[in-house]
PDB file of N, CA and C in Angstrom:
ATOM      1  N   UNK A   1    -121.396 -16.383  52.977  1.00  0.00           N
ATOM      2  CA  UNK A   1    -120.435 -16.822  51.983  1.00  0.00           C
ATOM      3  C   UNK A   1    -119.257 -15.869  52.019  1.00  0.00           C
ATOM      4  N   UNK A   2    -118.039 -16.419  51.928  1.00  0.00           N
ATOM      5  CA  UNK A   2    -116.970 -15.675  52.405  1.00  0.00           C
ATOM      6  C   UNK A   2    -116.421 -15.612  51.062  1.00  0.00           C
ATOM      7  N   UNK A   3    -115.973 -13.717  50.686  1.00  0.00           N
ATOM      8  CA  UNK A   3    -115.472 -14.316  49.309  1.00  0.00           C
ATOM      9  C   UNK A   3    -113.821 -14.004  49.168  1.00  0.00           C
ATOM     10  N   UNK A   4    -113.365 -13.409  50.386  1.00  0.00           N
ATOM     11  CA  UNK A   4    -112.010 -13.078  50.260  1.00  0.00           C
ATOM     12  C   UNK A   4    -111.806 -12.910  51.944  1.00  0.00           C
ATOM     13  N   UNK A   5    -110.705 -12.884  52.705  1.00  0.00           N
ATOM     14  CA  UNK A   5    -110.397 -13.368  53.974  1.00  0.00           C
ATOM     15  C   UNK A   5    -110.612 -14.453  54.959  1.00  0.00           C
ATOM     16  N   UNK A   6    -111.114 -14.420  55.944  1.00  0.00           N
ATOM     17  CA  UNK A   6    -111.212 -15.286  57.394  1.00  0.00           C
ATOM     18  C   UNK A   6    -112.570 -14.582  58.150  1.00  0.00           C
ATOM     19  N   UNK A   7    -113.612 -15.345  58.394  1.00  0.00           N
ATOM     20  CA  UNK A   7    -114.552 -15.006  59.224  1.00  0.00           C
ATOM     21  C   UNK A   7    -114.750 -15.939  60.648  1.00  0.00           C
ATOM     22  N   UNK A   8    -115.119 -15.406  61.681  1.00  0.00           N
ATOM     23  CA  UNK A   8    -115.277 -16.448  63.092  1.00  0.00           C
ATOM     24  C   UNK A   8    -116.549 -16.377  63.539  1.00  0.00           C
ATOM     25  N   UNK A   9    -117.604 -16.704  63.552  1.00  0.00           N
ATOM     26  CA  UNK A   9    -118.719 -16.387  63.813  1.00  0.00           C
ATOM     27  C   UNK A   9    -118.282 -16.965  65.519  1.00  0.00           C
ATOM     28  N   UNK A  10    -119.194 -16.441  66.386  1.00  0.00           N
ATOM     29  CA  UNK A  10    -119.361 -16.630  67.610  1.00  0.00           C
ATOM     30  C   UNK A  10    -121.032 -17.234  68.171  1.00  0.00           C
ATOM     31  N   UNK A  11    -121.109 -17.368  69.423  1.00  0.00           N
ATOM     32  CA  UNK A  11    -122.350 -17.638  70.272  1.00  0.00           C
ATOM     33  C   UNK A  11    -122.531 -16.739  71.076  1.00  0.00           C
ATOM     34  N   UNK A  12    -123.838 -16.776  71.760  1.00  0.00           N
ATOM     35  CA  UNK A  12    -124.256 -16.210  72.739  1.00  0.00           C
ATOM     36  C   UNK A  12    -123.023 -16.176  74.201  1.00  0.00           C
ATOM     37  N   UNK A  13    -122.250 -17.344  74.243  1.00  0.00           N
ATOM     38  CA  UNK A  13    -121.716 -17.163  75.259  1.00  0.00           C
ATOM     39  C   UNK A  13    -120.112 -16.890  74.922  1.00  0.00           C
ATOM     40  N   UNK A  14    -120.271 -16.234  73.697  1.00  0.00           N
ATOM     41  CA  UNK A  14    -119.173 -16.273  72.826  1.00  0.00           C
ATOM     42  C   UNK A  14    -118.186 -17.583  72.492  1.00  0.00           C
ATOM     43  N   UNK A  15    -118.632 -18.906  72.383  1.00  0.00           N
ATOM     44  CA  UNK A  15    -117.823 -19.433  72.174  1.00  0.00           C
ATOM     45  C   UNK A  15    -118.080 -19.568  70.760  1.00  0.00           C
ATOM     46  N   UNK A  16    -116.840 -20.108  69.888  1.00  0.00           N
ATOM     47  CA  UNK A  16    -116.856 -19.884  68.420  1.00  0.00           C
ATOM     48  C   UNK A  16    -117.520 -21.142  67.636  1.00  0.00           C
ATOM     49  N   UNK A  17    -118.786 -20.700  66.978  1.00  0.00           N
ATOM     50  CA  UNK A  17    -119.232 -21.692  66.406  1.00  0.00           C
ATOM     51  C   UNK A  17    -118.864 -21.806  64.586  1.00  0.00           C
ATOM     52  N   UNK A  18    -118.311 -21.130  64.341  1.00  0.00           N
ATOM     53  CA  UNK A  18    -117.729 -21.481  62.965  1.00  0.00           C
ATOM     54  C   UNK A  18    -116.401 -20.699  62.509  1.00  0.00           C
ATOM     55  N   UNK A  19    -115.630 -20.892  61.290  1.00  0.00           N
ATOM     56  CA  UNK A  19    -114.486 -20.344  60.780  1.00  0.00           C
ATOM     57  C   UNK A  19    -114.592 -20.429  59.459  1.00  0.00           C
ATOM     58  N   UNK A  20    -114.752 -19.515  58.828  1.00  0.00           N
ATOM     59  CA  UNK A  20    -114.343 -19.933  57.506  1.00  0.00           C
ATOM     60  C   UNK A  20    -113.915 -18.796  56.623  1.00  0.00           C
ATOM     61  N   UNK A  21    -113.096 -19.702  55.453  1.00  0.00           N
ATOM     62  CA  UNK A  21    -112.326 -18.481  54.746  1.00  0.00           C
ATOM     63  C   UNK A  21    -112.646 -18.784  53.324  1.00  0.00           C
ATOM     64  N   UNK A  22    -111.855 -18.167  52.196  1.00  0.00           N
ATOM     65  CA  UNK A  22    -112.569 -17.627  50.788  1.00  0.00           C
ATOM     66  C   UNK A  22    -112.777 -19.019  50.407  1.00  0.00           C
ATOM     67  N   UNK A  23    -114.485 -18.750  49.574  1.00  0.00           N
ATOM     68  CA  UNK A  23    -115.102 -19.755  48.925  1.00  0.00           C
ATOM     69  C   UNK A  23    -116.062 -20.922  49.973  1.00  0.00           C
ATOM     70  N   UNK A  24    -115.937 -20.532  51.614  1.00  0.00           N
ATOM     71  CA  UNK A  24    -116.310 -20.994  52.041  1.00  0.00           C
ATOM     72  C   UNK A  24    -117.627 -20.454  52.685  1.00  0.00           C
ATOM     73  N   UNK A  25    -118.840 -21.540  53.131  1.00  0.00           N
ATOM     74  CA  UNK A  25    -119.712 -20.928  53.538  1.00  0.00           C
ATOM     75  C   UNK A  25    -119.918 -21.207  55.290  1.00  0.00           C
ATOM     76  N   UNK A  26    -121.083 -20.676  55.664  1.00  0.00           N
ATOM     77  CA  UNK A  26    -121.559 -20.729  57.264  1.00  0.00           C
ATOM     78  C   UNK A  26    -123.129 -20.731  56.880  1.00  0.00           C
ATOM     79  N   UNK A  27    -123.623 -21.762  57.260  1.00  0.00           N
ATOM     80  CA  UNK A  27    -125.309 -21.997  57.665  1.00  0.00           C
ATOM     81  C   UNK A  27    -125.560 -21.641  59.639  1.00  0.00           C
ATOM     82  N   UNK A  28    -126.231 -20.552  60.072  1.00  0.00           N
ATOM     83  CA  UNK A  28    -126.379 -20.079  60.794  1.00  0.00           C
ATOM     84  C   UNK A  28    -128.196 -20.402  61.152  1.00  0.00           C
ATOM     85  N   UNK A  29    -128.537 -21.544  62.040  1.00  0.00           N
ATOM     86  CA  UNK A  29    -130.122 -21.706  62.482  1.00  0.00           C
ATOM     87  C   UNK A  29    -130.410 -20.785  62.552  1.00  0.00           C
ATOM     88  N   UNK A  30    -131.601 -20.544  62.219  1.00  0.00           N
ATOM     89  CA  UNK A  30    -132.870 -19.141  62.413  1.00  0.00           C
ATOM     90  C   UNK A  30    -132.752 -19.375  64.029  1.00  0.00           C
ATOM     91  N   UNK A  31    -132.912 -17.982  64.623  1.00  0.00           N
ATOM     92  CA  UNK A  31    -133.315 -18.119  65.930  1.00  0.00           C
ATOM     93  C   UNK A  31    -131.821 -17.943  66.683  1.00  0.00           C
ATOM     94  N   UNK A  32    -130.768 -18.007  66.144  1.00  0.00           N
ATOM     95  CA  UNK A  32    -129.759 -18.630  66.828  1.00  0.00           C
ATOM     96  C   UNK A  32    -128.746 -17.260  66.717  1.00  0.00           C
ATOM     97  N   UNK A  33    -128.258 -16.746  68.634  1.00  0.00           N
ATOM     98  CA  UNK A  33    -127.394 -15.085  68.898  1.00  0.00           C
ATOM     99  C   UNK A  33    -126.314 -15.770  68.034  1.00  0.00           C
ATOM    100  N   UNK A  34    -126.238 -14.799  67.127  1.00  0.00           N
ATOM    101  CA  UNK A  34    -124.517 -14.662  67.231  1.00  0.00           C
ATOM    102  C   UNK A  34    -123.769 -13.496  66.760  1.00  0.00           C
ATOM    103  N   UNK A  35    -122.333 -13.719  67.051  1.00  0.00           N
ATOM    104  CA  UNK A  35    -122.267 -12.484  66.032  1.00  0.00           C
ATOM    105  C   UNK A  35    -121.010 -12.420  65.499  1.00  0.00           C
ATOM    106  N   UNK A  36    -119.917 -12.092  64.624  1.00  0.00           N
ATOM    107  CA  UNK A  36    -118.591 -12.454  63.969  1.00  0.00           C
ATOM    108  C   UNK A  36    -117.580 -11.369  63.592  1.00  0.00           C
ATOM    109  N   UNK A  37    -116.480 -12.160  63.273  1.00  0.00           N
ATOM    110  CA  UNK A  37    -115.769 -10.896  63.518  1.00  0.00           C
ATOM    111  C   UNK A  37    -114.380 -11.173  62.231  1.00  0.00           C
ATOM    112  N   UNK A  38    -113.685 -10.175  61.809  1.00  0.00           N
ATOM    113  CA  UNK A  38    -112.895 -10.708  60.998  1.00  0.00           C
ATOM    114  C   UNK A  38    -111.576 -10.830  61.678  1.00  0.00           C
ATOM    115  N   UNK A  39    -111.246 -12.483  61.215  1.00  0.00           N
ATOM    116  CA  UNK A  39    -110.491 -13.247  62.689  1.00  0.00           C
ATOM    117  C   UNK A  39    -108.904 -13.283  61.467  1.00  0.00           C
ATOM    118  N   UNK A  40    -108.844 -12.483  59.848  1.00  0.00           N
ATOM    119  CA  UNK A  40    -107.765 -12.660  59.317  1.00  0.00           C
ATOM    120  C   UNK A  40    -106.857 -11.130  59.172  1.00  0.00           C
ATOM    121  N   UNK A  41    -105.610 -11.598  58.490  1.00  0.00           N
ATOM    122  CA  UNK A  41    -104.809 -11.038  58.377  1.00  0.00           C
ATOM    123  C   UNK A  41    -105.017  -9.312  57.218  1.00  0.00           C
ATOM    124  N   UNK A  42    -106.598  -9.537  56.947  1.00  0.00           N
ATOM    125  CA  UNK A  42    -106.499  -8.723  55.874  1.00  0.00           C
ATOM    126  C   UNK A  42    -107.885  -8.335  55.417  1.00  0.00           C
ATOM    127  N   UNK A  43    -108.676  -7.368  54.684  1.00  0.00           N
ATOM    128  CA  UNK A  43    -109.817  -7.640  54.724  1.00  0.00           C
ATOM    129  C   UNK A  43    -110.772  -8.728  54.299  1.00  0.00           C
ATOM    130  N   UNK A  44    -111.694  -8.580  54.706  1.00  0.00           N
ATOM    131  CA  UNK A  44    -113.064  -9.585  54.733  1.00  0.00           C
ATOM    132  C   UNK A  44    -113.903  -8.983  53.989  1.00  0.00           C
ATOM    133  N   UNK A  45    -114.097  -9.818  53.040  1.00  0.00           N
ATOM    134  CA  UNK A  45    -115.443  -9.464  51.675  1.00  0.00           C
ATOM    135  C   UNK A  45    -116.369 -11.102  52.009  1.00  0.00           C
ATOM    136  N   UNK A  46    -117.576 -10.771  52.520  1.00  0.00           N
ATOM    137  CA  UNK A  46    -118.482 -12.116  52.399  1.00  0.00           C
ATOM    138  C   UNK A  46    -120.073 -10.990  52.109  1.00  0.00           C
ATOM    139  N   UNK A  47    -121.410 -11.941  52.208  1.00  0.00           N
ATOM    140  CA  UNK A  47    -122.294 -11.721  51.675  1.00  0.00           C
ATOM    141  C   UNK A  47    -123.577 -12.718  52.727  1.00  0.00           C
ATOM    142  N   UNK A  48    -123.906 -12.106  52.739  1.00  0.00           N
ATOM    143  CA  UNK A  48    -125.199 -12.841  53.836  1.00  0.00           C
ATOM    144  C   UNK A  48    -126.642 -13.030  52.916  1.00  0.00           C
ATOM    145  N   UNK A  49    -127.180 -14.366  53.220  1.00  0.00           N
ATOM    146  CA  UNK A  49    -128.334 -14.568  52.339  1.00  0.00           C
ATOM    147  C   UNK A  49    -129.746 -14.704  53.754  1.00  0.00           C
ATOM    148  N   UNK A  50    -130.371 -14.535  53.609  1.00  0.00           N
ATOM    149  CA  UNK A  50    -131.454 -15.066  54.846  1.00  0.00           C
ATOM    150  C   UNK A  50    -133.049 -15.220  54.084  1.00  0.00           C
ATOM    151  N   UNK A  51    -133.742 -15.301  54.474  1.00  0.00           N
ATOM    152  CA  UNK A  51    -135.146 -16.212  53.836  1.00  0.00           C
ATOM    153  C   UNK A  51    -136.244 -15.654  55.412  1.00  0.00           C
ATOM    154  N   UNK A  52    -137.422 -15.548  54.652  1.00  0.00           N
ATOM    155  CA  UNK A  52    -138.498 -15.759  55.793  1.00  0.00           C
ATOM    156  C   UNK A  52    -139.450 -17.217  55.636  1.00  0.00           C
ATOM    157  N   UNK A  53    -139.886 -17.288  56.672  1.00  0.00           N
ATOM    158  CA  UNK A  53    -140.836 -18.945  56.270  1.00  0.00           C
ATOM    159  C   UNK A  53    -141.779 -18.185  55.500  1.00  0.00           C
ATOM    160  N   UNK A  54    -141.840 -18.902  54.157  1.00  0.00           N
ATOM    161  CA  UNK A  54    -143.177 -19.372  53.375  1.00  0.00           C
ATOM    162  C   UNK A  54    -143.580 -17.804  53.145  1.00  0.00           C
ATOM    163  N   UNK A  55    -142.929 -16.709  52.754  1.00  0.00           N
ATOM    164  CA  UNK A  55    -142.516 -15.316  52.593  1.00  0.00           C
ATOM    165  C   UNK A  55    -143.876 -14.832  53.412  1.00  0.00           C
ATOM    166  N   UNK A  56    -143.730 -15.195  54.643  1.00  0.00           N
ATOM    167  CA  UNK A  56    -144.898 -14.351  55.328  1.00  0.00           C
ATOM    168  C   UNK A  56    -144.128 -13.075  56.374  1.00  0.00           C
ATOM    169  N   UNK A  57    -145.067 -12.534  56.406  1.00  0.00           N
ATOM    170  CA  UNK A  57    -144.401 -11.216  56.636  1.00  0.00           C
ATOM    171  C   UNK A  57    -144.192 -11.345  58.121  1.00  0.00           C
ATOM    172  N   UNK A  58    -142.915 -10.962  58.593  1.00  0.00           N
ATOM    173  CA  UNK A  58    -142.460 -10.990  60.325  1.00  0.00           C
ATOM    174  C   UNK A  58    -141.830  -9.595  60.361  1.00  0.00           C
ATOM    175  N   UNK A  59    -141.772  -9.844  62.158  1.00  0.00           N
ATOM    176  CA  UNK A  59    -141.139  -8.148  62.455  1.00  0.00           C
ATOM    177  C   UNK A  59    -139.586  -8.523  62.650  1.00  0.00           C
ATOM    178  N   UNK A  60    -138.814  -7.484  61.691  1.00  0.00           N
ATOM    179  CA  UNK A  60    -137.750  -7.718  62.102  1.00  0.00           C
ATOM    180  C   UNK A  60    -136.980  -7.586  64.155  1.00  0.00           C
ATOM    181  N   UNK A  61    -137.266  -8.386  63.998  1.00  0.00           N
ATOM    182  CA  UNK A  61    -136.136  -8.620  65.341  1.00  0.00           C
ATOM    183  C   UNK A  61    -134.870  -8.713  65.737  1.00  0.00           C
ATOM    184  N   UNK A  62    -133.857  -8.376  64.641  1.00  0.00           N
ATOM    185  CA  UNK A  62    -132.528  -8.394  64.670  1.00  0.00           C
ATOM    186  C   UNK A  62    -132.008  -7.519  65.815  1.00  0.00           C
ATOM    187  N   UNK A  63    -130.888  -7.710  66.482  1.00  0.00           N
ATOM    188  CA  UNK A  63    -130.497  -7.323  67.575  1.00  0.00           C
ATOM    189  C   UNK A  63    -129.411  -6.493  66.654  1.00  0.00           C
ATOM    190  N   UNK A  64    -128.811  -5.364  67.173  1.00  0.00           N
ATOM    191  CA  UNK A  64    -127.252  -5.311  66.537  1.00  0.00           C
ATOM    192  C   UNK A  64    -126.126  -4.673  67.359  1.00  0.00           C
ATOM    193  N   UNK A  65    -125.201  -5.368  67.363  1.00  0.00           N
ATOM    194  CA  UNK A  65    -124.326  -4.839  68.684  1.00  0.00           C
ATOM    195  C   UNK A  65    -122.857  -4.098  68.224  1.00  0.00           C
ATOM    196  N   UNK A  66    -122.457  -3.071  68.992  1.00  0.00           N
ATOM    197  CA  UNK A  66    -120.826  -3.011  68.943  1.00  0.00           C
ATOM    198  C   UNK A  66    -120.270  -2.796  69.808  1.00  0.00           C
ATOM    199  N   UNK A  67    -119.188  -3.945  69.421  1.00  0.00           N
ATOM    200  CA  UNK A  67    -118.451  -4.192  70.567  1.00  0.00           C
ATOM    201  C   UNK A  67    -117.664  -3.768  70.267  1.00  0.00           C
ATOM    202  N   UNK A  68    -116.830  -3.071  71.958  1.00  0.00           N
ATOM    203  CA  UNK A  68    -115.547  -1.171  71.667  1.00  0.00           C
ATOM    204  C   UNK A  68    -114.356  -2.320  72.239  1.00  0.00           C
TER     205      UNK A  68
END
C-alpha cells in the first residue's frame, strides 16, 4: 500500500509488473521474485502486509538484494 509517492515493482527478468502511487495498492503472488524501486519524483512512504497459509509455521526464505 503506497501512502505517499510512486512505486514500480519489477520481475525476475526485470520487466515491470506493477506501478502505483498514493492510496494505491499492489497484490504480489506468494512465490513470485521481485523486487521495486522508487520510480517518483520524491519520497516513498508505503507498507507491506504478507500472511502465512493457515498460520503454520514456514522458514523464512526471503531473498534480499542491493542493487549498486
Amino acid at each position: 500500500m503506497v501512502l505517499e509517492g510512486e512505486v514500480t515493482f519489477h520481475g525476475e527478468r526485470d520487466e515491470v509488473l506493477a506501478r502505483a502511487g498514493g492510496s494505491e495498492a499492489v497484490l504480489v503472488p506468494r512465490n513470485t521474485m521481485y523486487w521495486f524501486e522508487n520510480s517518483g519524483t520524491g519520497p516513498l512512504v508505503m507498507y507491506r502486509i504478507s500472511a502465512k497459509l493457515g498460520g503454520i509455521s514456514e522458514k523464512d526464505d526471503r531473498v534480499y538484494h542491493n542493487r549498486d
